[in-house]
C-alpha atoms as a PDB file:
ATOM      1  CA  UNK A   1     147.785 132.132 110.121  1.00  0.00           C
ATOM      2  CA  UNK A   2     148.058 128.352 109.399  1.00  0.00           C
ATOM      3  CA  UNK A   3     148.648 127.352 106.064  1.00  0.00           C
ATOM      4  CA  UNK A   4     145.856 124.550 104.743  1.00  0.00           C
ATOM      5  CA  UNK A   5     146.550 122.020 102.070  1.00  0.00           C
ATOM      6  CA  UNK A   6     144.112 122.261  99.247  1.00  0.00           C
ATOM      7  CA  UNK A   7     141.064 120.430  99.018  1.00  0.00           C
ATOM      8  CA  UNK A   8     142.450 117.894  96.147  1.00  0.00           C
ATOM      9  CA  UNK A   9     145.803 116.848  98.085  1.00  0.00           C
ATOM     10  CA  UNK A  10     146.251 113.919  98.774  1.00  0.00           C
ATOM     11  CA  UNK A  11     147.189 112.532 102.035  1.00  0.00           C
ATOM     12  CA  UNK A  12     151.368 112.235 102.959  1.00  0.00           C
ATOM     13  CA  UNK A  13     152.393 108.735 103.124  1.00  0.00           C
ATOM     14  CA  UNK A  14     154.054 107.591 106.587  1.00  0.00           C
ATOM     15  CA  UNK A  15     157.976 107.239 106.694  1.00  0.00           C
ATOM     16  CA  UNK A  16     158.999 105.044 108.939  1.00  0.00           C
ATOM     17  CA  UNK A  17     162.257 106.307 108.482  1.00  0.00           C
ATOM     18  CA  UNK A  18     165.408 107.775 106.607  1.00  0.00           C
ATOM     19  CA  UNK A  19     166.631 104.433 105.115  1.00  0.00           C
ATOM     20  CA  UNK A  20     162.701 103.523 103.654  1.00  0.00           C
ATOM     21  CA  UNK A  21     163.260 107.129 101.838  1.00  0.00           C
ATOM     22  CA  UNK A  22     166.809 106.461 100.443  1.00  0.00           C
ATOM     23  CA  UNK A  23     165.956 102.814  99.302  1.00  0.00           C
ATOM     24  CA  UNK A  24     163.001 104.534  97.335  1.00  0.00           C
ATOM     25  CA  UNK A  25     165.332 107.205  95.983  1.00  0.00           C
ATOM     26  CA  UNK A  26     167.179 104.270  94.951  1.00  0.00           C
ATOM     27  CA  UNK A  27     164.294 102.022  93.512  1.00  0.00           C
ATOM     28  CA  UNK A  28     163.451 105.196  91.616  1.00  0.00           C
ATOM     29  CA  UNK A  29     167.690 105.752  90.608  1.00  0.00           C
ATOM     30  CA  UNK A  30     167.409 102.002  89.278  1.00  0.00           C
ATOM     31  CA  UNK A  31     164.342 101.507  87.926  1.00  0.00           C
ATOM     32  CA  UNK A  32     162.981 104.946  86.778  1.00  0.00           C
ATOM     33  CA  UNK A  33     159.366 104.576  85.575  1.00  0.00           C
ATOM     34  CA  UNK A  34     158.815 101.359  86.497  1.00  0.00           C
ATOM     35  CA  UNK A  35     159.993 101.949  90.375  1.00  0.00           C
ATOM     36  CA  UNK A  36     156.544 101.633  91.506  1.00  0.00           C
ATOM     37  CA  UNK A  37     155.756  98.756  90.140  1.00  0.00           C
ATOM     38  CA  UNK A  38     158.949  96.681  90.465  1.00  0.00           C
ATOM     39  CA  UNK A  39     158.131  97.763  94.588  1.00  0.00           C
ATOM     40  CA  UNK A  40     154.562  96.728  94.613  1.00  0.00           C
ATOM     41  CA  UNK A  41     156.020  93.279  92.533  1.00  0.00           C
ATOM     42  CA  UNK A  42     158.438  92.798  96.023  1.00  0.00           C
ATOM     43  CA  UNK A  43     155.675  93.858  98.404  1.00  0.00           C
ATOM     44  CA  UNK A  44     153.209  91.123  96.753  1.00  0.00           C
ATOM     45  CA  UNK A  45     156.456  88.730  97.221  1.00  0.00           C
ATOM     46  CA  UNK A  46     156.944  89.573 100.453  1.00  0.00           C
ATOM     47  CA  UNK A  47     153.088  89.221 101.790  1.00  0.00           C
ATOM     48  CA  UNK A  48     153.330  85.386  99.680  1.00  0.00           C
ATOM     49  CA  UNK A  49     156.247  84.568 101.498  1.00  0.00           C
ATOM     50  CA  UNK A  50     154.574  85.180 104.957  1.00  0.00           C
ATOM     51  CA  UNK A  51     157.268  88.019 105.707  1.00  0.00           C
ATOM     52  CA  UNK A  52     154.706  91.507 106.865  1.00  0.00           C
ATOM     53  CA  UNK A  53     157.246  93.293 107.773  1.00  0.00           C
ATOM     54  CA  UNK A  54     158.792  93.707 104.214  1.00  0.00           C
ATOM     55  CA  UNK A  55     155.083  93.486 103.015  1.00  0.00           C
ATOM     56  CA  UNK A  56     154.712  96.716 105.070  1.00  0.00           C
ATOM     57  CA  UNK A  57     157.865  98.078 104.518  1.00  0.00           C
ATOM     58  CA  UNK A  58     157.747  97.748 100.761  1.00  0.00           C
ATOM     59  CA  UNK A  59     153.974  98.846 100.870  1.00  0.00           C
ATOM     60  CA  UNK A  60     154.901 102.228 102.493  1.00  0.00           C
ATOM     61  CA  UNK A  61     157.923 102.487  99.976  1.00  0.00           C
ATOM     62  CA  UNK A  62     155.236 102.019  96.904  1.00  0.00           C
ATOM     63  CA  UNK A  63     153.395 105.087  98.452  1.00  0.00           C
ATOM     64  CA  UNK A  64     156.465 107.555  98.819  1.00  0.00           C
ATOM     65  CA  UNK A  65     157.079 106.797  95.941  1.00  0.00           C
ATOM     66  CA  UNK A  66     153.902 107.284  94.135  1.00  0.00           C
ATOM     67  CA  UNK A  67     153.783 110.780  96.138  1.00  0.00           C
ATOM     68  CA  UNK A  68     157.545 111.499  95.081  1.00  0.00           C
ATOM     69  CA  UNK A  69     155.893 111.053  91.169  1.00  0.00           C
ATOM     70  CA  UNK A  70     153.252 113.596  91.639  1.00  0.00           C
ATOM     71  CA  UNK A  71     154.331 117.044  90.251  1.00  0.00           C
ATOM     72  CA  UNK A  72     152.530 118.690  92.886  1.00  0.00           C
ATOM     73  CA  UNK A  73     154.583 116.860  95.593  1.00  0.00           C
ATOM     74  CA  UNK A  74     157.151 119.569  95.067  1.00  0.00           C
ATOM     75  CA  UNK A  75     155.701 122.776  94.885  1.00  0.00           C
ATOM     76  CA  UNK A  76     155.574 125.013  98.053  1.00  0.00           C
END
């Protein structure tokens, strides 16, 4: 039988890769609380500056991390 996620779950945010997820363990190590918002402050930076990839890069960092905040993220 496959398993199905609940109605109210939210989407999994894409990982590009192992270093995006360590920088946000980081961002969260450094900045606690305000992780999220001191990523979305460098993804707004980056997308001024004319640079997408760290726009992107930072934008799918925000996410994981959001998810990563959720309590439900880590039950089974």
């Amino acid at each position: 039988m496959i398993a199905t996620p609940p109605e109210d779950a939210a989407p999994l945010p894409y990982v590009a890769d192992r270093a995006l997820a360590e920088e946000a363990i980081a961002m969260i190590a450094a900045h606690g609380d305000d992780a999220c918002s001191h990523v979305a402050a460098l993804a707004e930076a980056s997308r001024d500056a004319g640079n997408v990839v760290k726009f992107c890069r930072f934008r799918q960092m925000e996410r994981l991390i959001l998810t990563l905040e959720r309590p439900a993220t880590l039950r089974h």
